[in-house]
C-alpha atoms as a PDB file:
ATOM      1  CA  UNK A   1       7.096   9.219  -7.830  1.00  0.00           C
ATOM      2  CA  UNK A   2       3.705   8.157  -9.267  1.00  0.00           C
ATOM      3  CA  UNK A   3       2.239   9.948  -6.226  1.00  0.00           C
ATOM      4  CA  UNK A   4       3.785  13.231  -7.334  1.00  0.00           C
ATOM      5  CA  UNK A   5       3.407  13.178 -11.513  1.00  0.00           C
ATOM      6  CA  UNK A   6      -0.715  11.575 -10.630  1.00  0.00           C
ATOM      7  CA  UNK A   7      -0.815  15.457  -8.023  1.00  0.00           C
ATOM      8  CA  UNK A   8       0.958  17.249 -10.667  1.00  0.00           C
ATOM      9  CA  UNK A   9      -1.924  16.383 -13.296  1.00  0.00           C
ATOM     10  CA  UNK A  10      -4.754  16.456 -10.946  1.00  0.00           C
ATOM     11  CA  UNK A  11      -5.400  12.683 -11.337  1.00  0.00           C
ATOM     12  CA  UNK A  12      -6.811  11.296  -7.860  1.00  0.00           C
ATOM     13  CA  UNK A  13      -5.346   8.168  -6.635  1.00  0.00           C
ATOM     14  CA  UNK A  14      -7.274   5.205  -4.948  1.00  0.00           C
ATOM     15  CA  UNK A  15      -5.582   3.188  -2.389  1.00  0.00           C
ATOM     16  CA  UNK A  16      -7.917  -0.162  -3.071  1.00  0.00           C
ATOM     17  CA  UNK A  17      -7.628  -2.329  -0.121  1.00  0.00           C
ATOM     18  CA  UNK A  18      -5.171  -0.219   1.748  1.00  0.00           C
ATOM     19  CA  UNK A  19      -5.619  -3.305   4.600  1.00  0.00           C
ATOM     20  CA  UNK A  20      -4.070  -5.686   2.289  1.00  0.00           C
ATOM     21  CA  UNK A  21      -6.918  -7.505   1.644  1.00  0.00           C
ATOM     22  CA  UNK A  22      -5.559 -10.301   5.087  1.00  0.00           C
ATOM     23  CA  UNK A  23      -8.701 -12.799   4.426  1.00  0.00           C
ATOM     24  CA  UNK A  24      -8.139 -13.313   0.355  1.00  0.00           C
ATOM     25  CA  UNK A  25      -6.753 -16.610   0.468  1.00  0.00           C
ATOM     26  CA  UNK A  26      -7.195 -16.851  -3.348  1.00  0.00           C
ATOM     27  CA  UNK A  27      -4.603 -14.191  -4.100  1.00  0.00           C
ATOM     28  CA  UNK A  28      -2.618 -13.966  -1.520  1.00  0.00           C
ATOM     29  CA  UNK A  29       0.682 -15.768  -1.387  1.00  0.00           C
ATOM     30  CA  UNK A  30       3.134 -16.482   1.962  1.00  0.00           C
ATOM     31  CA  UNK A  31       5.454 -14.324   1.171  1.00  0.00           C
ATOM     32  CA  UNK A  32       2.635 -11.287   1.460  1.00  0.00           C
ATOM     33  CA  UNK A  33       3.027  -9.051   4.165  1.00  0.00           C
ATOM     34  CA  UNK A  34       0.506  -8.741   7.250  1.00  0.00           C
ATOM     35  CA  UNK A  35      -0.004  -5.278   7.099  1.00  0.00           C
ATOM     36  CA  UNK A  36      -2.276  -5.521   9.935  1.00  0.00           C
ATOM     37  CA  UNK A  37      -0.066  -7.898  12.252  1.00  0.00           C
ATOM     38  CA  UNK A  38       2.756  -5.762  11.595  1.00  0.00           C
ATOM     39  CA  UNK A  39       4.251  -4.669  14.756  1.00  0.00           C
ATOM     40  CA  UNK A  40       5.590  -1.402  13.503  1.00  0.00           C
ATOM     41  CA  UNK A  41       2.243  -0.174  12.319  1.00  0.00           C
ATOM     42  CA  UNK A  42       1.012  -1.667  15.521  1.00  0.00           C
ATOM     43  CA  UNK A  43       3.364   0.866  17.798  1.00  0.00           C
ATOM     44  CA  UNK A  44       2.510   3.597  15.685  1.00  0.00           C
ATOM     45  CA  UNK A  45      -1.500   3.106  16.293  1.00  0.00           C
ATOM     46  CA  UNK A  46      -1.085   2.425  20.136  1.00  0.00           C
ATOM     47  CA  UNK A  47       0.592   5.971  20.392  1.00  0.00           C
ATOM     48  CA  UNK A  48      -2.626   7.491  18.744  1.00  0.00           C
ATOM     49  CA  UNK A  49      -4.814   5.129  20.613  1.00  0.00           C
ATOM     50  CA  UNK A  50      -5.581   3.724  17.250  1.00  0.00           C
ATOM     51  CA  UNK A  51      -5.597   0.083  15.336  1.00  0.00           C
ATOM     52  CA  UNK A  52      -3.410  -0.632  12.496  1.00  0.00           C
ATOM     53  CA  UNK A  53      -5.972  -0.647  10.165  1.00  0.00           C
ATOM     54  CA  UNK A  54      -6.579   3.060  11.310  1.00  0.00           C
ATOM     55  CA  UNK A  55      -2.982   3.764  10.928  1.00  0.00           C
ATOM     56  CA  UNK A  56      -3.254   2.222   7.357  1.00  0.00           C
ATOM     57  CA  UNK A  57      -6.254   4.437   6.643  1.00  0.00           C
ATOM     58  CA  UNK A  58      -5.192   7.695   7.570  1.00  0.00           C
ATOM     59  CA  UNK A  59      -1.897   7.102   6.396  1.00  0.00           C
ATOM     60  CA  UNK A  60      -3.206   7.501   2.714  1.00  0.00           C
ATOM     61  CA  UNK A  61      -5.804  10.230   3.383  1.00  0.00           C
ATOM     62  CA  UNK A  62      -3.703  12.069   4.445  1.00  0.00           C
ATOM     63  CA  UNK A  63      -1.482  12.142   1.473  1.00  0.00           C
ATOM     64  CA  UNK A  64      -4.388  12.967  -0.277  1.00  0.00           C
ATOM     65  CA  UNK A  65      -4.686   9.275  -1.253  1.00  0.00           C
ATOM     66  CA  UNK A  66      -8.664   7.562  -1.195  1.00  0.00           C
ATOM     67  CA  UNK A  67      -8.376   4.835   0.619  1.00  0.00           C
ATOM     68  CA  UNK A  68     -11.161   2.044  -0.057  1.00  0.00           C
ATOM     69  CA  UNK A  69     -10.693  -0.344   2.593  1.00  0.00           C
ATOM     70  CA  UNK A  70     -12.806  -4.093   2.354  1.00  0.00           C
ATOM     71  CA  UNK A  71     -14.882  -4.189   5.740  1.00  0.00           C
ATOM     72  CA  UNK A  72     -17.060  -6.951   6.438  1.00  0.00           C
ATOM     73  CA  UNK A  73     -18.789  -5.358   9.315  1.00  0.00           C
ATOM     74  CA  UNK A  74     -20.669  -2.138  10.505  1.00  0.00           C
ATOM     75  CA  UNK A  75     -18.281  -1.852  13.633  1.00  0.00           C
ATOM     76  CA  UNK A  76     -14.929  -2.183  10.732  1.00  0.00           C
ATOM     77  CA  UNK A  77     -16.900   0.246   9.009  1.00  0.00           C
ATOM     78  CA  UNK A  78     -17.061   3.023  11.773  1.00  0.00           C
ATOM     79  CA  UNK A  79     -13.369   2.467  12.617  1.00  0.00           C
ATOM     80  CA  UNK A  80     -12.006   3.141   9.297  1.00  0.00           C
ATOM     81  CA  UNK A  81     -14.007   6.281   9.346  1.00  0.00           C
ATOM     82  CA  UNK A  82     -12.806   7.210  12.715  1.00  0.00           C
ATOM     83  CA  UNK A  83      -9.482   8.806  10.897  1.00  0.00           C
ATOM     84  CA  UNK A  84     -10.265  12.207  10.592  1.00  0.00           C
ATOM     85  CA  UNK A  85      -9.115  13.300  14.832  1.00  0.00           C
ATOM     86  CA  UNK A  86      -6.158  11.595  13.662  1.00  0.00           C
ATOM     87  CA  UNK A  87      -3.235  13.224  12.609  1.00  0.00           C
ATOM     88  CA  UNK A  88       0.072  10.647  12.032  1.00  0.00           C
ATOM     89  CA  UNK A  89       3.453  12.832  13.089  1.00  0.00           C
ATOM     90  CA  UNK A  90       5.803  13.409  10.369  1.00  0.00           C
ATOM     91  CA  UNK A  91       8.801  10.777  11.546  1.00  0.00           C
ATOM     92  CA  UNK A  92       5.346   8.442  11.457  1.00  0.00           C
ATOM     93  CA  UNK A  93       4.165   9.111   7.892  1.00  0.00           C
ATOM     94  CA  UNK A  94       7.757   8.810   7.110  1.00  0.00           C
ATOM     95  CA  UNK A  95       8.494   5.737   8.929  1.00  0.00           C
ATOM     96  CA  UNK A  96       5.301   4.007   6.981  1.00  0.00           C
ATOM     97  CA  UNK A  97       6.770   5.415   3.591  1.00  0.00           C
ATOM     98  CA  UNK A  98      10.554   3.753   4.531  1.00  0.00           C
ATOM     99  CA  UNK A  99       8.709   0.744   5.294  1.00  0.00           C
ATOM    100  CA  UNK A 100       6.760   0.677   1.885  1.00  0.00           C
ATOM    101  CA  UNK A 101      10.395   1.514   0.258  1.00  0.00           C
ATOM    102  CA  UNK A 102      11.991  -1.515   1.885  1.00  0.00           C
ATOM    103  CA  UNK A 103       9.371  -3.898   1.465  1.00  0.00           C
ATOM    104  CA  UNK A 104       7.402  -2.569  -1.834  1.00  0.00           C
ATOM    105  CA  UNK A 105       4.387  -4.493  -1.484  1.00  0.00           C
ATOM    106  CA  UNK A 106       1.678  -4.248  -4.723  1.00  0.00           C
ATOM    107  CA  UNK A 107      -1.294  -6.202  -4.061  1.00  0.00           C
ATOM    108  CA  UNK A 108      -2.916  -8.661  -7.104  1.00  0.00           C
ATOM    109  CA  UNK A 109      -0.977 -10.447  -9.932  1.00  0.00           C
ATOM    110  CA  UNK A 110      -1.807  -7.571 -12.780  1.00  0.00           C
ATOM    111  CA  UNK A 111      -0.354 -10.224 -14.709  1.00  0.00           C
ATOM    112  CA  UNK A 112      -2.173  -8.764 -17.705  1.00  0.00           C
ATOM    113  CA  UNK A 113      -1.487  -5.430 -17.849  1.00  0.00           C
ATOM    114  CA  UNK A 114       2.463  -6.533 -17.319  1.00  0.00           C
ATOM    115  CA  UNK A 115       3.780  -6.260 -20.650  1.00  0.00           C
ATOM    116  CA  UNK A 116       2.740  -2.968 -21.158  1.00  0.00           C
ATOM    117  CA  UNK A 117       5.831  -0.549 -21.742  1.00  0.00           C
ATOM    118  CA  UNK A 118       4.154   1.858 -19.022  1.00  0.00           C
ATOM    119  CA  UNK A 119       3.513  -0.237 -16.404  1.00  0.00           C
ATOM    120  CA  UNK A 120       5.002   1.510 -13.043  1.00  0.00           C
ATOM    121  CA  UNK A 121       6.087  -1.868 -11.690  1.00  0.00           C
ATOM    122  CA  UNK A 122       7.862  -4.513 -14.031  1.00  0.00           C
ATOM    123  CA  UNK A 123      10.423  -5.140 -10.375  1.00  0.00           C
ATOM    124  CA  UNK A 124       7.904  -6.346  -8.556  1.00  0.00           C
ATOM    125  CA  UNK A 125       5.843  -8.876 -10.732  1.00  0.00           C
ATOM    126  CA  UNK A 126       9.178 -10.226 -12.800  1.00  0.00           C
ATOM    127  CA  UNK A 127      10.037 -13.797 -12.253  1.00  0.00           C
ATOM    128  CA  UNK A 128      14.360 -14.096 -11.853  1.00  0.00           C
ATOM    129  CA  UNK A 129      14.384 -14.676 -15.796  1.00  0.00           C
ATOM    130  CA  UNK A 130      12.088 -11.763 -16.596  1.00  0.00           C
ATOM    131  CA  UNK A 131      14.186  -9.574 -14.597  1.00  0.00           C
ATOM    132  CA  UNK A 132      18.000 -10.478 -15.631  1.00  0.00           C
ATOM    133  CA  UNK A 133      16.194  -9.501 -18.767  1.00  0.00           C
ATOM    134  CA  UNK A 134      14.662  -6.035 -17.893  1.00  0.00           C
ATOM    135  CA  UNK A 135      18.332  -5.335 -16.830  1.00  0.00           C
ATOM    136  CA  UNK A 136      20.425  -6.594 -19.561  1.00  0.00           C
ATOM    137  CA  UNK A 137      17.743  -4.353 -21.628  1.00  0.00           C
ATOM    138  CA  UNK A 138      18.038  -1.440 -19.304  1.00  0.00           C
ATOM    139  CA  UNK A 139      21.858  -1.313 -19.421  1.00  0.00           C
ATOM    140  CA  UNK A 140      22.353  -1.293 -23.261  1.00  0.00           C
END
């Protein structure tokens, strides 16, 4: 995983807006998820006593993951930091990682950086065309 090879060379990763970024109206299409209104995460926080922002949070620090979360006020601001009493079970971490597997979810077009033979994520950014394409490629 990208997780794994980034550990393996010492390269920190940065979870920039871990939240996914709910008030960006600009960017963000109907078919994004609510990471924050998702009832899964939701259950996980009430068991902690936690939101699901929290949930989100800690779930990347403690993979080792910074997490940068947008926070328009002081009170957001002390919650995300109130992670660190917070340790998520492991059927929880793994729960949130099955539910980032089934529902891959990258943030922001990147629409420039596509092309690029290493870019980690053609799947998720190619229109039906691109990807029949990617395939036919991949399978010769």
């Amino acid at each position: 995983s990208l997780l794994d090879f980034c550990r393996a060379r010492k390269i920190v990763v940065t979870a920039y807006s871990p939240l996914g970024s709910p008030d960006n109206v600009r960017a963000r299409t109907d078919s994004d998820p609510s990471l924050l209104g998702d009832a899964g995460i939701a259950a996980i926080g009430a068991s902690y006593g936690k939101s699901a922002a929290q949930v989100l949070v800690r779930f990347h620090t403690q993979r080792g993951v910074v997490a940068i979360p947008k926070s328009k006020t002081p009170a957001y601001m002390a919650a995300n930091l109130d992670t660190f009493d917070l340790e998520l079970s492991e059927a929880h971490m793994a729960e949130l990682e099955a539910m980032g597997a089934a529902k891959p979810f990258r943030y922001g077009p990147n629409g420039g950086a596509k092309g690029h033979p290493r870019f980690p994520w053609p799947e998720y950014f190619d229109s039906p065309e691109e990807a029949a394409a990617r395939a036919a490629r991949e399978a010769a």
